[in-house]
C-alpha atoms as a PDB file:
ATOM      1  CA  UNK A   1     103.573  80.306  88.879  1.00  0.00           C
ATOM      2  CA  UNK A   2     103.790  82.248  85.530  1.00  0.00           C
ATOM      3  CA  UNK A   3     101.049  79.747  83.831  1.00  0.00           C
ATOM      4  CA  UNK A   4      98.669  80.383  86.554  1.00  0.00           C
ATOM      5  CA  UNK A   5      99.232  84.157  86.552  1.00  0.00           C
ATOM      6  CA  UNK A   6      98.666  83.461  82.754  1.00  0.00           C
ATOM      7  CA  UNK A   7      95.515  80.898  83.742  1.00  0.00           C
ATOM      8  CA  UNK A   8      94.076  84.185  86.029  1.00  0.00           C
ATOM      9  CA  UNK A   9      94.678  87.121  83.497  1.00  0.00           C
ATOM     10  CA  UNK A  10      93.006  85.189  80.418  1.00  0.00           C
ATOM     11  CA  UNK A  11      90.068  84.229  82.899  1.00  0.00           C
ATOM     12  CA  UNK A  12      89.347  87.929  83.676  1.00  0.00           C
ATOM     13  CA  UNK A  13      89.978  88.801  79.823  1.00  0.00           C
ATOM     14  CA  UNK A  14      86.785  86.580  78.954  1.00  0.00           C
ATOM     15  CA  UNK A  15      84.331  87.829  81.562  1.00  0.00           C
ATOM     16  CA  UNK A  16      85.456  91.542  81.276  1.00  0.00           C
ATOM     17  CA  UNK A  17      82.465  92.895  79.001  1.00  0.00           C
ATOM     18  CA  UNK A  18      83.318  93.612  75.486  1.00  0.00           C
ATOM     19  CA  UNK A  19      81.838  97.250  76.094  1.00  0.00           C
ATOM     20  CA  UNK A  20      81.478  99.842  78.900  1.00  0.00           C
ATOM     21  CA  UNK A  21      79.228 102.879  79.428  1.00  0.00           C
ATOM     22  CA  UNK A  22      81.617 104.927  81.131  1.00  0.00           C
ATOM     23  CA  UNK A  23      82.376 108.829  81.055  1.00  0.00           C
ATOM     24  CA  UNK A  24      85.253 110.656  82.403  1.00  0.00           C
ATOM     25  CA  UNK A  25      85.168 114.339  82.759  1.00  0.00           C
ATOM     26  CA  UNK A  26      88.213 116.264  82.445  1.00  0.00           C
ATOM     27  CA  UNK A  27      89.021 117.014  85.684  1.00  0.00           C
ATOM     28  CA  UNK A  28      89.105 112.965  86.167  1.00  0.00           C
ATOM     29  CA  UNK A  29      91.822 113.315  83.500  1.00  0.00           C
ATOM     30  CA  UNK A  30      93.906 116.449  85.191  1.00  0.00           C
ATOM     31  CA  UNK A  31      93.423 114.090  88.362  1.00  0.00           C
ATOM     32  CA  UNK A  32      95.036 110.737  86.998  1.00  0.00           C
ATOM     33  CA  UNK A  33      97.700 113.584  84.837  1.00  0.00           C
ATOM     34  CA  UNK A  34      98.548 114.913  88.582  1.00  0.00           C
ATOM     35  CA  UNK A  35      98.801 111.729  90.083  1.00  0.00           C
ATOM     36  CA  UNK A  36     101.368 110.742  87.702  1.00  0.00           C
ATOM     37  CA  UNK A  37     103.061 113.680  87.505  1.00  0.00           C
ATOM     38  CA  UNK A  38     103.149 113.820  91.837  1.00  0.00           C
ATOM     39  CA  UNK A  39     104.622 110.279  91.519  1.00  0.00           C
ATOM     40  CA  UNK A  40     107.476 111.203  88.966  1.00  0.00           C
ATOM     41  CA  UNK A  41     108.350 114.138  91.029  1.00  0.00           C
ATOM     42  CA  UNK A  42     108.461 112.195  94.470  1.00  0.00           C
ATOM     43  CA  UNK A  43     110.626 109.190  92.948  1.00  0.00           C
ATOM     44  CA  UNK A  44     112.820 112.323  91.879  1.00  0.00           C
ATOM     45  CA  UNK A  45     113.276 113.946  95.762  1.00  0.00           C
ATOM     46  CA  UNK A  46     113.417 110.125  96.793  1.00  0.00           C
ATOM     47  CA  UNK A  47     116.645 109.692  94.543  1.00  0.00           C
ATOM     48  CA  UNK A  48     118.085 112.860  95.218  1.00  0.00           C
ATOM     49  CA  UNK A  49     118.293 112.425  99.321  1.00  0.00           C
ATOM     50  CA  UNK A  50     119.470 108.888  98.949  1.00  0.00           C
ATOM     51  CA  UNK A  51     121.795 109.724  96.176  1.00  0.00           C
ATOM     52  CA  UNK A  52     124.787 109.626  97.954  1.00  0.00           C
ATOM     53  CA  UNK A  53     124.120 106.942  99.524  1.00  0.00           C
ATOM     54  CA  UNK A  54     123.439 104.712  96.817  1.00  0.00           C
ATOM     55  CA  UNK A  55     126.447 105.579  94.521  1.00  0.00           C
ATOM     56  CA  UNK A  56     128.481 104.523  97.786  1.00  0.00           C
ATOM     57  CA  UNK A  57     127.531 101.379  97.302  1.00  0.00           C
ATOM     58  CA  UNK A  58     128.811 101.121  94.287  1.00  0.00           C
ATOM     59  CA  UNK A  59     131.868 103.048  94.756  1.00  0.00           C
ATOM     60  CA  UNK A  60     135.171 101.724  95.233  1.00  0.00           C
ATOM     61  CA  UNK A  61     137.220 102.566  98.272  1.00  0.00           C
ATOM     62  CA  UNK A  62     140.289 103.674  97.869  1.00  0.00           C
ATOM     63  CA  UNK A  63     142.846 101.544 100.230  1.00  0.00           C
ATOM     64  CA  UNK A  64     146.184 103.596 101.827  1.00  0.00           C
ATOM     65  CA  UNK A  65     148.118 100.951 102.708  1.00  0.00           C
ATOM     66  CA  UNK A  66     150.048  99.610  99.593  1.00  0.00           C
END
């Protein structure tokens, strides 16, 4: 599986062309900053509402009977 992800990526490597005539603006720039930014910040809210549920998983209970 690896070589032929390997086999693909070097394929697309040669026939990308060695050069491109491409501009972005600045605002294309804020835009990909904001995107990133957005996705940090909703990861964060993601971890916080789940957080107690995910450290009791890991948790250890605590058994009365001894």
């Amino acid at each position: 599986m690896r070589k032929t992800i390997a086999a693909l990526l070097l394929g697309i490597v040669m026939v990308e062309p060695d050069y491109a005539l491409a501009y972005i603006d600045p605002s294309a720039g804020g835009l990909l900053v904001q995107i990133l930014l957005g996705g940090i910040a909703g990861i964060g809210v993601l971890v916080k509402l789940y957080w107690g549920k995910l450290t009791k998983l890991f948790r250890k209970e605590k058994n009365d009977q001894s």
